[in-house]
Protein backbone atom coordinates (compact mmCIF):
# COMPACT_ATOMS: atom_id res chain seq x y z
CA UNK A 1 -36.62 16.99 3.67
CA UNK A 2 -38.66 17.99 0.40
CA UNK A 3 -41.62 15.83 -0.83
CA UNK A 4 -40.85 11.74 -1.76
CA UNK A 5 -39.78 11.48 -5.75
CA UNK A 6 -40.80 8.47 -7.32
CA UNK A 7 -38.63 6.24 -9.51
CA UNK A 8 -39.01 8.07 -12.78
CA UNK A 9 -38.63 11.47 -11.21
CA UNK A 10 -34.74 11.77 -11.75
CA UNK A 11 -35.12 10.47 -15.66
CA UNK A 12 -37.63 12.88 -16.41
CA UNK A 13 -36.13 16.10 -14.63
CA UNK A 14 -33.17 15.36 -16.98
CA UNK A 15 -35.42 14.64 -19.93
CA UNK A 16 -36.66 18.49 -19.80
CA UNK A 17 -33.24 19.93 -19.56
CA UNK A 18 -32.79 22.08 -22.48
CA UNK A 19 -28.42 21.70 -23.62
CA UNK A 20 -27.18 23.82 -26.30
CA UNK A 21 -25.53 22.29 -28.92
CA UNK A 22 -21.93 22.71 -28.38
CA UNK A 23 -20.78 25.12 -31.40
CA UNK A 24 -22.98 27.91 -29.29
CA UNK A 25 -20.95 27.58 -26.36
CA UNK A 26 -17.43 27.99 -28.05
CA UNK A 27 -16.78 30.53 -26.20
CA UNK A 28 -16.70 28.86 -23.03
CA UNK A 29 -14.52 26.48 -23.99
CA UNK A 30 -11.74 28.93 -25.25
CA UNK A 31 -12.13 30.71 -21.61
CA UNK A 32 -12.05 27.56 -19.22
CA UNK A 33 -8.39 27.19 -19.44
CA UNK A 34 -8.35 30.44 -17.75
CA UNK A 35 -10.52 29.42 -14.65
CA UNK A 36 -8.71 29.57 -11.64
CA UNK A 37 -7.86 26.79 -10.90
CA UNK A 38 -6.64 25.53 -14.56
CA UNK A 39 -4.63 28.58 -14.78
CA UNK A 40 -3.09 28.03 -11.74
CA UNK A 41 -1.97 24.11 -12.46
CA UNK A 42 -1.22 25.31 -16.09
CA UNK A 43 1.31 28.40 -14.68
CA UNK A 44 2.62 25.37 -12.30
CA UNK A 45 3.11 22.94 -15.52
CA UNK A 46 4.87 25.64 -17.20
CA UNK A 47 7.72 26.35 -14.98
CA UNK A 48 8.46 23.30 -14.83
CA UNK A 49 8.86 23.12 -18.34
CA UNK A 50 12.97 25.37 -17.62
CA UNK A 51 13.66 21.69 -16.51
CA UNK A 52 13.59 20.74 -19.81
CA UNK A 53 17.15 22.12 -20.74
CA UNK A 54 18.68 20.39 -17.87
CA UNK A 55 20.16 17.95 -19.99
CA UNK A 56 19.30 15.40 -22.23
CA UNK A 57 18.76 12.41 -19.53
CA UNK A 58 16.38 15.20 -16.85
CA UNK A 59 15.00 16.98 -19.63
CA UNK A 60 13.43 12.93 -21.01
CA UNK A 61 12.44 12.65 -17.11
CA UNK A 62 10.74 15.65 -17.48
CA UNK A 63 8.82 15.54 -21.01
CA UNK A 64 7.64 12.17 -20.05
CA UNK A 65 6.25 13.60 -16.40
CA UNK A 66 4.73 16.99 -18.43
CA UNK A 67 2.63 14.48 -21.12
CA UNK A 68 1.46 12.73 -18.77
CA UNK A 69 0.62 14.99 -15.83
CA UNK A 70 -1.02 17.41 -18.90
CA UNK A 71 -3.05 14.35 -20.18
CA UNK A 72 -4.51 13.55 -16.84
CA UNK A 73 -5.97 17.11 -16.30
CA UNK A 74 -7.22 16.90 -20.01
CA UNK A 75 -9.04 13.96 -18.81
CA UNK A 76 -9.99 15.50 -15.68
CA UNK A 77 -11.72 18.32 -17.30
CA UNK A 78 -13.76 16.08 -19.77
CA UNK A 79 -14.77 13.47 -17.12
CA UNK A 80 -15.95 16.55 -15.34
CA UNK A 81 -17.99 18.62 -18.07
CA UNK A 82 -19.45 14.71 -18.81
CA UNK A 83 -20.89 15.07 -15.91
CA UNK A 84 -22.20 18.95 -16.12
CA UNK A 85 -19.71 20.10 -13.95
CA UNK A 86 -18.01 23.39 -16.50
CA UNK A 87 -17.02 25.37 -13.59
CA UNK A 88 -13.78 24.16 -11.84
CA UNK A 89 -14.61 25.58 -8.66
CA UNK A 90 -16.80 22.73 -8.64
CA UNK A 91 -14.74 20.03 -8.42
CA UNK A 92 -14.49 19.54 -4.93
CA UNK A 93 -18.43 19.17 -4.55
CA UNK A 94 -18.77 16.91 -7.12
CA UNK A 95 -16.18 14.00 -6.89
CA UNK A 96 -15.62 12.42 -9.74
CA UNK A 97 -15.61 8.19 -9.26
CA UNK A 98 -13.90 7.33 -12.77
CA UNK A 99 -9.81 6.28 -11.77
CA UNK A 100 -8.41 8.82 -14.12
CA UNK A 101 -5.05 8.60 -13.34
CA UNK A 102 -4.48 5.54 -15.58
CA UNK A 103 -6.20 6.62 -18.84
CA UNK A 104 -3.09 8.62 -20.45
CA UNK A 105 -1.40 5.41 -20.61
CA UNK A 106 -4.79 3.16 -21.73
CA UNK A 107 -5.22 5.66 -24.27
CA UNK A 108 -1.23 5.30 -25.08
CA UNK A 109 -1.89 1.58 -25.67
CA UNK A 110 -4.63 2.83 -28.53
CA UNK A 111 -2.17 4.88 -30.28
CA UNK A 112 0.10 1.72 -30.30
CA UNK A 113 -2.51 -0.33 -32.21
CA UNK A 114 -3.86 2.56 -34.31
CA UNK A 115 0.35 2.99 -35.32
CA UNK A 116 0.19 -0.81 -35.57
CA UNK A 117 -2.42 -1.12 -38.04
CA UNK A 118 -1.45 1.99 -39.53
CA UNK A 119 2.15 0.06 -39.85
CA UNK A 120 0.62 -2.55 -41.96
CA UNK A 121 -1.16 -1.00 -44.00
CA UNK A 122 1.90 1.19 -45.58
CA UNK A 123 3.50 -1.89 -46.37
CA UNK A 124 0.47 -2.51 -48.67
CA UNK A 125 0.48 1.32 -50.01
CA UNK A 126 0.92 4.53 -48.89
CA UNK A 127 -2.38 5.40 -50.21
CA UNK A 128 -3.92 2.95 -47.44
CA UNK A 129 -1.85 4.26 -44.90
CA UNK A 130 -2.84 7.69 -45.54
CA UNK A 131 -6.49 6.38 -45.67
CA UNK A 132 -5.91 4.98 -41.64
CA UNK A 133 -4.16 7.78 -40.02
CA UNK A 134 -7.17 9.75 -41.26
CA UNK A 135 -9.69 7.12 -40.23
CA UNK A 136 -7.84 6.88 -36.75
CA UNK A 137 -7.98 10.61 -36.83
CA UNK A 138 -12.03 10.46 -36.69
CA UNK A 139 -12.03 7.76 -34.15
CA UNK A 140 -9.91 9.36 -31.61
CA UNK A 141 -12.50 12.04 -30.29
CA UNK A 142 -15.02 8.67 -29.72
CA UNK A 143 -12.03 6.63 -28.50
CA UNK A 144 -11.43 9.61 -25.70
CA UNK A 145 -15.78 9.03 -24.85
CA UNK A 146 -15.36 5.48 -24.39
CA UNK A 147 -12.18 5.69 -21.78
CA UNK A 148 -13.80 8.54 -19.52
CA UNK A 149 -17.24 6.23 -19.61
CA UNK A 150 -15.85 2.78 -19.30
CA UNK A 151 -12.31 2.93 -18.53
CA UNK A 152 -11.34 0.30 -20.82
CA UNK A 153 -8.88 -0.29 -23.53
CA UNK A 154 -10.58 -3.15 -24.96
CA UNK A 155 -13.87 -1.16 -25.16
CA UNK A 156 -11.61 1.30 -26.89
CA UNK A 157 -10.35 -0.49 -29.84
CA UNK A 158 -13.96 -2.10 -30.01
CA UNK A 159 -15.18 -0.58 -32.93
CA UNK A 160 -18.75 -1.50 -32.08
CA UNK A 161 -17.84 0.61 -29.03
CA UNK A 162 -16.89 3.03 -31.42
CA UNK A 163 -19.15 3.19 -33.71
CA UNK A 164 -22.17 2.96 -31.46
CA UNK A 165 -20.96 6.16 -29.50
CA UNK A 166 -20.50 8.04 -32.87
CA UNK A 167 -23.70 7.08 -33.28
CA UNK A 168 -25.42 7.81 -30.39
CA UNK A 169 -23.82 11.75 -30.94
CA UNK A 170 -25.29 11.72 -35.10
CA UNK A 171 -24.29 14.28 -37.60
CA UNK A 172 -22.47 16.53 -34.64
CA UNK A 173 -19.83 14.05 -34.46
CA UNK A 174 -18.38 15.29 -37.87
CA UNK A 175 -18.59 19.02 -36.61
CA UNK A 176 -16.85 18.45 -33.22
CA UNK A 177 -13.93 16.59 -35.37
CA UNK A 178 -13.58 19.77 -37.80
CA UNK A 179 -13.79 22.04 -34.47
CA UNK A 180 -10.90 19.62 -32.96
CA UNK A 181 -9.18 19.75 -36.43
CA UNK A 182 -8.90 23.30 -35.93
CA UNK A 183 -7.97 23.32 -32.54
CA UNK A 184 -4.63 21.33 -33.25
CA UNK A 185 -3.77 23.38 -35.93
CA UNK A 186 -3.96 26.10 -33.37
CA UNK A 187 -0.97 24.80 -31.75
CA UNK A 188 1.67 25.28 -34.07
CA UNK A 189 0.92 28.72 -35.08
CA UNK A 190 1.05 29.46 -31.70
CA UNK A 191 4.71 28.12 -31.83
CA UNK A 192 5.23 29.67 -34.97
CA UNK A 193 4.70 32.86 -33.77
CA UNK A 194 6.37 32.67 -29.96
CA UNK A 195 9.79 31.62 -31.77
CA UNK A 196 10.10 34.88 -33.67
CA UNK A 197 8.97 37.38 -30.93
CA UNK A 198 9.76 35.61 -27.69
CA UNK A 199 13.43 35.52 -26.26
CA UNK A 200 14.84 32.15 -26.46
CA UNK A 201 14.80 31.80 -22.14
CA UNK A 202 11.25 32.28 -22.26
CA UNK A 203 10.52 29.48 -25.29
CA UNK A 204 10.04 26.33 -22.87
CA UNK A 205 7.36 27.21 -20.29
CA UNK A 206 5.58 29.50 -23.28
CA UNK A 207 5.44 26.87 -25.26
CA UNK A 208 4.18 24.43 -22.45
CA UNK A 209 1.49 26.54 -21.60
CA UNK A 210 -0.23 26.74 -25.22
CA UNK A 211 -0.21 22.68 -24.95
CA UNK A 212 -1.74 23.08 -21.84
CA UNK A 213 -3.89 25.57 -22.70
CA UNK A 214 -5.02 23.96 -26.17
CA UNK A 215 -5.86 20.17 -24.66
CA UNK A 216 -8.03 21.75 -21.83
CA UNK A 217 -9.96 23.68 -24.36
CA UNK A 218 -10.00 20.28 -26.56
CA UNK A 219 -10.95 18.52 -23.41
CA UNK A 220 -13.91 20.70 -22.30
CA UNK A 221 -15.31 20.61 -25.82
CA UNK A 222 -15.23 16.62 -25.72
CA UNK A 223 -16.86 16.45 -21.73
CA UNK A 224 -19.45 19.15 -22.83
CA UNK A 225 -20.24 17.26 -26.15
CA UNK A 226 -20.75 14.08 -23.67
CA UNK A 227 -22.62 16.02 -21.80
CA UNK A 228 -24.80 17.34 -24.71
CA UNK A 229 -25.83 13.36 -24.91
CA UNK A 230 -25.77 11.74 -21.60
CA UNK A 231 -28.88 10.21 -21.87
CA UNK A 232 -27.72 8.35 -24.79
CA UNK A 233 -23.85 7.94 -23.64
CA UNK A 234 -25.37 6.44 -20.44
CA UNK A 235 -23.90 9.41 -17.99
CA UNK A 236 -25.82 10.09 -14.89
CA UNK A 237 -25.11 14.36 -14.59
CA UNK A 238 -24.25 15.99 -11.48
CA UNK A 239 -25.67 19.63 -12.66
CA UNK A 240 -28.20 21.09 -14.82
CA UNK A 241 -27.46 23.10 -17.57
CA UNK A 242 -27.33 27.10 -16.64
CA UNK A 243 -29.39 29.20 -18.78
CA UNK A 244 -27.78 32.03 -20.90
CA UNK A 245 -28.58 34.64 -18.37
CA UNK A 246 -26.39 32.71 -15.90
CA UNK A 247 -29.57 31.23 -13.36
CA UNK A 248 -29.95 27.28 -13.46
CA UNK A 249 -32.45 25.62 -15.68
CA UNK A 250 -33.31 23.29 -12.58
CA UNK A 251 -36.18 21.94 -10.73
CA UNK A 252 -36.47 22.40 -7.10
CA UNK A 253 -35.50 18.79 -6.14
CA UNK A 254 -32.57 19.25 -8.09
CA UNK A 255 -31.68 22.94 -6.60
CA UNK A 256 -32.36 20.67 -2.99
CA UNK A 257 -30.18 17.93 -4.68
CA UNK A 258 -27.00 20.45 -5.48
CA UNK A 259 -27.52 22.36 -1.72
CA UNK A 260 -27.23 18.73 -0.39
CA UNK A 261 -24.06 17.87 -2.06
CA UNK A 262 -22.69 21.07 -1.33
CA UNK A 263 -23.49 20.36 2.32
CA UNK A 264 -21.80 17.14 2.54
CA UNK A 265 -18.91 18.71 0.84
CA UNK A 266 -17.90 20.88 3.12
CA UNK A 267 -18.53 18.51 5.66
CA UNK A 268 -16.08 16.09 4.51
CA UNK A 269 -13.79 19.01 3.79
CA UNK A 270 -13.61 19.65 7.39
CA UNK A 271 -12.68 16.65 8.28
CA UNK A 272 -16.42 15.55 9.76
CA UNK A 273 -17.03 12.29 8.37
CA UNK A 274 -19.12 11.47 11.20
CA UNK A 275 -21.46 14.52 10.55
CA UNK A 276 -21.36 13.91 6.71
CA UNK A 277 -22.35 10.11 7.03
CA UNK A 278 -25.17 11.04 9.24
CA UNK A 279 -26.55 13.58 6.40
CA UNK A 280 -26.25 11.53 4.02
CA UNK A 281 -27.64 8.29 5.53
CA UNK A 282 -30.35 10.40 6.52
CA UNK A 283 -31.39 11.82 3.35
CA UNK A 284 -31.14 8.31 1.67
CA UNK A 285 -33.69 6.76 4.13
CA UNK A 286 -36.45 9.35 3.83
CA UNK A 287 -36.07 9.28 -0.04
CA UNK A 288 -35.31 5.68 -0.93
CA UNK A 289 -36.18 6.41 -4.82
CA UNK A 290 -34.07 9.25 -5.26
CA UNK A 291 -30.82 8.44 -7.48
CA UNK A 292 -29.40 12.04 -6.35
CA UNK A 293 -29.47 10.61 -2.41
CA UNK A 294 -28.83 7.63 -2.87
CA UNK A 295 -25.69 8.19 -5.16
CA UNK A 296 -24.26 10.79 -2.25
CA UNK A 297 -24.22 8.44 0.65
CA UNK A 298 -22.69 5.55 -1.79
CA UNK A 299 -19.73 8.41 -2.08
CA UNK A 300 -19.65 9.34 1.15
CA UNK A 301 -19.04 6.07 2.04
CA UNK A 302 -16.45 5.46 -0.26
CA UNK A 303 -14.33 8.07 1.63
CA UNK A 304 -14.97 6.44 4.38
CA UNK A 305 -13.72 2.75 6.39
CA UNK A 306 -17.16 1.78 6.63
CA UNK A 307 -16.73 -1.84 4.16
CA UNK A 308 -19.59 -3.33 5.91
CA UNK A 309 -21.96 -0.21 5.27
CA UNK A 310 -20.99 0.59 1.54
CA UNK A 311 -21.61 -3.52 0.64
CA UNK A 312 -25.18 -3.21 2.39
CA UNK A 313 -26.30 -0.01 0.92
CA UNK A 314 -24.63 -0.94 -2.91
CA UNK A 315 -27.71 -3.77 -2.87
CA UNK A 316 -30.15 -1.57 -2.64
CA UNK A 317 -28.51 1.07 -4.75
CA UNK A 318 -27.21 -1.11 -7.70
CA UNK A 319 -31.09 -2.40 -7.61
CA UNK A 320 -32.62 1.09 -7.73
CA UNK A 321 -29.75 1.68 -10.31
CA UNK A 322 -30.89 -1.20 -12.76
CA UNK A 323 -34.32 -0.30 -12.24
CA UNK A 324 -33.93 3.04 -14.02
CA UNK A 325 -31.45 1.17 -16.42
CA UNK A 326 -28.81 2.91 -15.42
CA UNK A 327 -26.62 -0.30 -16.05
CA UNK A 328 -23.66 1.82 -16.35
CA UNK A 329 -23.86 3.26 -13.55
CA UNK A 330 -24.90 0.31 -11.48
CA UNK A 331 -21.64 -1.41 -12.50
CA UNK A 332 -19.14 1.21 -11.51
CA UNK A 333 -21.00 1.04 -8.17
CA UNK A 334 -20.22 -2.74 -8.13
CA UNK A 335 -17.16 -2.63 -8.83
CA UNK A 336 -15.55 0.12 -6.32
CA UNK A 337 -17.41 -2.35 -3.89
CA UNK A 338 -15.76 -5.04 -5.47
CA UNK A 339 -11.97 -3.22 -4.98
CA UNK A 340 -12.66 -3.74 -1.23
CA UNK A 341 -13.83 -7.29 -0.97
CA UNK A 342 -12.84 -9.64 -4.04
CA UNK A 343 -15.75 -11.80 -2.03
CA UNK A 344 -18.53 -9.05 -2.76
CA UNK A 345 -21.95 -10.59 -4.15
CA UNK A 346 -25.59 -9.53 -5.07
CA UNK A 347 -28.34 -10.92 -3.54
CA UNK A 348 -30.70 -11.42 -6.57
CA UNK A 349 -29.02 -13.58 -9.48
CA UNK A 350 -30.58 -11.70 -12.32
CA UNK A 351 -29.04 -8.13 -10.98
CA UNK A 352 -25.59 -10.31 -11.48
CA UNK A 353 -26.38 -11.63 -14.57
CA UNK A 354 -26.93 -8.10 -16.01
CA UNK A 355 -24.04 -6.69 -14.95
CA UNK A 356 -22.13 -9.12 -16.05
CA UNK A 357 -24.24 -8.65 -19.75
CA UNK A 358 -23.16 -4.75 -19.24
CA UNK A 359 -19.68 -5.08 -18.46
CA UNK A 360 -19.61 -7.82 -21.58
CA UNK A 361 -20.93 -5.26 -23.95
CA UNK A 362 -18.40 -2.60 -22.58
CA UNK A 363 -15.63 -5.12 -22.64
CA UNK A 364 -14.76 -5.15 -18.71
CA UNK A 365 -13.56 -9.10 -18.92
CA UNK A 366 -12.45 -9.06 -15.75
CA UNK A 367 -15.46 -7.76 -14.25
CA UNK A 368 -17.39 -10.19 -16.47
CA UNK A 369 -15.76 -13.08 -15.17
CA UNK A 370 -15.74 -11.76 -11.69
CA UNK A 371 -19.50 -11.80 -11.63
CA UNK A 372 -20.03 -15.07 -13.43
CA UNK A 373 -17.55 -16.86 -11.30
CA UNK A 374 -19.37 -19.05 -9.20
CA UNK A 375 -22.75 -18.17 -10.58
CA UNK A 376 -24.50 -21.22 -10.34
CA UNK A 377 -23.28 -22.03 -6.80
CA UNK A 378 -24.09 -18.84 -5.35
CA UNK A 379 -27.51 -18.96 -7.52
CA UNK A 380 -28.49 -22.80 -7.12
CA UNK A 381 -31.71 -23.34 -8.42
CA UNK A 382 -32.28 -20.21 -10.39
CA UNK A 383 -33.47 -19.91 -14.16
CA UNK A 384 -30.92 -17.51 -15.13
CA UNK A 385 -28.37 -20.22 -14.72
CA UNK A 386 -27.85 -21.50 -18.09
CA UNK A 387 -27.89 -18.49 -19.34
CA UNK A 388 -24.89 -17.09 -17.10
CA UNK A 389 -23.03 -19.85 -18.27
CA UNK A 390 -23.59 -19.27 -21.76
CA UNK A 391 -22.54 -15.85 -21.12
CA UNK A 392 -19.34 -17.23 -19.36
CA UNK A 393 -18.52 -19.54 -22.70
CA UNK A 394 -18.68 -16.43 -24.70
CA UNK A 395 -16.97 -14.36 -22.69
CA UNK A 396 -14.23 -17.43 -22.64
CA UNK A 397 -14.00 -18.11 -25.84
CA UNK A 398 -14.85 -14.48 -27.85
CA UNK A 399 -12.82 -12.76 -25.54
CA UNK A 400 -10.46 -14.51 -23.46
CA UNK A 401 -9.66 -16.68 -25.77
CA UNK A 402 -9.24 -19.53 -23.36
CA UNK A 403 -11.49 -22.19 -25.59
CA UNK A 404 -10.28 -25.02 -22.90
CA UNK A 405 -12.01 -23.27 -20.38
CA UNK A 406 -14.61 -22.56 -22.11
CA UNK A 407 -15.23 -26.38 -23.30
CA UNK A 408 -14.81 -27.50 -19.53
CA UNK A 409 -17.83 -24.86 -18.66
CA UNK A 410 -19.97 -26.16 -21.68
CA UNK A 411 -19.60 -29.94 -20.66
CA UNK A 412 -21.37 -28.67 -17.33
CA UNK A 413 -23.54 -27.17 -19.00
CA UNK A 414 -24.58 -30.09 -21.58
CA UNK A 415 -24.76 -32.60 -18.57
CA UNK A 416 -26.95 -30.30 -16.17
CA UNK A 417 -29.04 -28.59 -19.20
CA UNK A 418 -28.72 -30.98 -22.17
CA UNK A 419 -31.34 -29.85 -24.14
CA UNK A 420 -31.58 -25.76 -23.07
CA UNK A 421 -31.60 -23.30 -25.74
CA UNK A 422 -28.76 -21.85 -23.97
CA UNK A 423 -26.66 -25.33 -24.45
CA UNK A 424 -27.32 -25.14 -28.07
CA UNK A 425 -25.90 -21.97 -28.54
CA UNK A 426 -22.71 -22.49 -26.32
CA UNK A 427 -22.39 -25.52 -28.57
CA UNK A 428 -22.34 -22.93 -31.54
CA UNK A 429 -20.18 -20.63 -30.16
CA UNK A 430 -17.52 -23.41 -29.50
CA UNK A 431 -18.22 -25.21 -33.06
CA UNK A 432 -14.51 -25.34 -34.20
CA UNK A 433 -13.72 -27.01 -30.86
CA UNK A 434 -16.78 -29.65 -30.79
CA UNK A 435 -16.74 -31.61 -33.83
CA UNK A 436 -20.46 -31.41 -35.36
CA UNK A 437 -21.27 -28.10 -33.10
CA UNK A 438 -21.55 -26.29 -36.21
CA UNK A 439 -24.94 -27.93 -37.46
CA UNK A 440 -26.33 -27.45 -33.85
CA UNK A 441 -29.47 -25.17 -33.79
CA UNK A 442 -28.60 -21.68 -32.60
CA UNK A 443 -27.12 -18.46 -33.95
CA UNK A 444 -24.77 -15.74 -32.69
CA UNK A 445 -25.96 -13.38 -30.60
């Protein structure tokens, strides 16, 4: 089974990976559209474009049903390349966890409020508005980042969110949105140029296909640039970077890693979930500290009915998880546990506590208050309680905005732990609901 790996291993494997920069890989990008398997779906897309001049109500039907089926294979191929996965053929070994399907339309609802805002600021001056749609311009490539990695619109428009993923990529982020710039302006030449020579029969699909082929390039320059900084983007890869000669810059645990995935691949491909279980259970047990093993039999499971088996296993893994602060990660294991049984708990109060402090800082309120919500029931007697209940007056108040709620929690809170540090600053964050909160001790966090 290869020798033990202790807790660090995984980190510092990844740590000596050596990832070009992204402008030295262009090339890559302009040819992935022509992979198999994204040629394929993009010849598919195409035809379908004929249905277009069906008439005015089918050809709608069928615009709306081409945007979106072409934005959720962009978002496909950059969740993917995130992850290290570049060659399509991959896919199937590598399942991706992120529910894709419903980011076209979360990432509709940020074009809304960037038009919104947009909106409001013409009615001040043009000059503004011209000053927004090229601000909202530079934010879209990070606003695209924060959806594949959190899956959340109001981490989206968060532009702390924002700002701290721009950051996290530096100067780069300024060449990738030139590189995009480009890209887009690809797309009407393109157009320009089919009208004249094409026939007029042929416009439809032809056209289609340079959309299609133009976002996946777009989309695998985004993944890859995620992929450039996982460590600071807080992505777990599935593959090491391949060296320029084509032969993996990888370890040997992480060559045994890949053979093991591929193994339990095909086994689930055949329809042997019995057999692929058994693997992967297997492997986990020898290896407890390995994230690779550990994260395999967690996906296995998913695919499979066993409830029971993915709750017990998700304690230790979500554990192991926030032991290599892989927070992140740790919470999207929660919550596909969480899907299954709205009654789904940790053991250990302070793993709760900071997932509910990640999914805060990523905006997840509904996951927040999930894992808050009965908190100091479930966690009698515990330290972290007051400050899970701050947490759950902040979260109330900042961004529920349900203050009533929020007061009813604090009043708990002032009886059980009058004078806690945590009190004091609940009492500050609800100062223009308690009269005289404002002079209280305490600052914003």
């Amino acid at each position: 089974m290869g020798p033990l790996r202790s807790p660090q291993q995984d980190d510092v494997d990844r740590a000596q990976w050596v990832i070009e920069p992204f402008w030295r890989k262009l090339n890559s990008f302009f040819l992935f559209p022509l992979q198999r398997k994204p040629l394929l779906y993009a010849l598919v897309l195409s035809l379908c474009a004929y249905m277009l001049m069906w008439g005015l109500l089918i050809g709608l039907v069928v615009a709306v049903g081409l945007l979106l089926a072409i934005s959720r294979h962009a978002f496909k191929i950059a969740a993917y390349a995130s992850h290290g996965v570049l060659d399509s053929n991959d896919y199937d070994d590598y399942p991706c966890d992120a529910d894709l399907k419903v980011l076209p339309w979360k990432f509709f609802g940020v074009l809304l409020v960037h038009g919104f805002l947009i909106g409001m600021l013409a009615r001040v001056s043009p000059g503004l508005a011209a000053l927004g749609d090229l601000l909202s311009s530079f934010l879209i490539p990070a606003t695209l980042m924060v959806l594949i990695t959190s899956g959340s619109l109001r981490a989206a428009i968060n532009p702390f969110m924002l700002l701290g993923t721009m950051g996290a990529i530096g100067l780069p982020y300024g060449l990738l949105c030139l590189f995009l710039f480009l890209l887009m302006q690809g797309v009407p030449m393109a157009f320009a140029l089919l009208v004249t020579v094409m026939p007029q029969a042929l416009l439809a699909p032809l056209l289609a296909f340079v959309v299609i082929y133009f976002n996946g390039v777009i989309a695998a320059m985004i993944g890859y640039v995620m992929y450039q900084n996982h460590a600071a983007l807080g992505i777990t890869p599935d593959k090491a970077p391949q060296a320029e000669a084509g032969a993996p810059v990888v370890d040997p645990q992480t060559a045994l890693a890949q053979r093991r995935d591929a193994q339990v691949a095909q086994l689930v491909q055949n329809g042997d979930m019995n057999a692929a279980l058994a693997e992967a259970r297997e492997w986990q047990r020898s290896e407890p500290d390995s994230l690779a093993d550990q994260r395999r039999y967690h996906r296995v499971l998913k695919l499979s009915d066993k409830a029971g088996e993915l709750a017990r296993h998700a304690q230790s893994y979500i554990a192991l998880l926030l032991q290599k602060q892989r927070s992140s990660d740790a919470l999207e294991v929660w919550g596909s546990c969480y899907k299954r049984d709205k009654g789904f708990r940790l053991k250990e109060a302070r793993h709760t506590l900071a997932l509910a402090q990640t999914a805060w800082k990523r905006m997840q309120l509904p996951h927040t208050l999930a894992l808050l919500h009965g908190f100091e029931k479930a966690y009698a007697g515990s330290d972290l309680v007051p400050q899970a209940l701050e947490l759950t007056v902040r979260v109330l108040k900042q961004g529920a905005n349900k203050p009533d709620q929020a007061v009813r929690v604090f009043m708990r809170m002032k009886i059980r732990y009058p004078a806690h540090a945590c009190t004091q600053e609940a009492a500050w964050i609800l100062r223009d609901e308690l009269p005289g909160a404002a002079q209280a001790p305490g600052a914003p966090a």
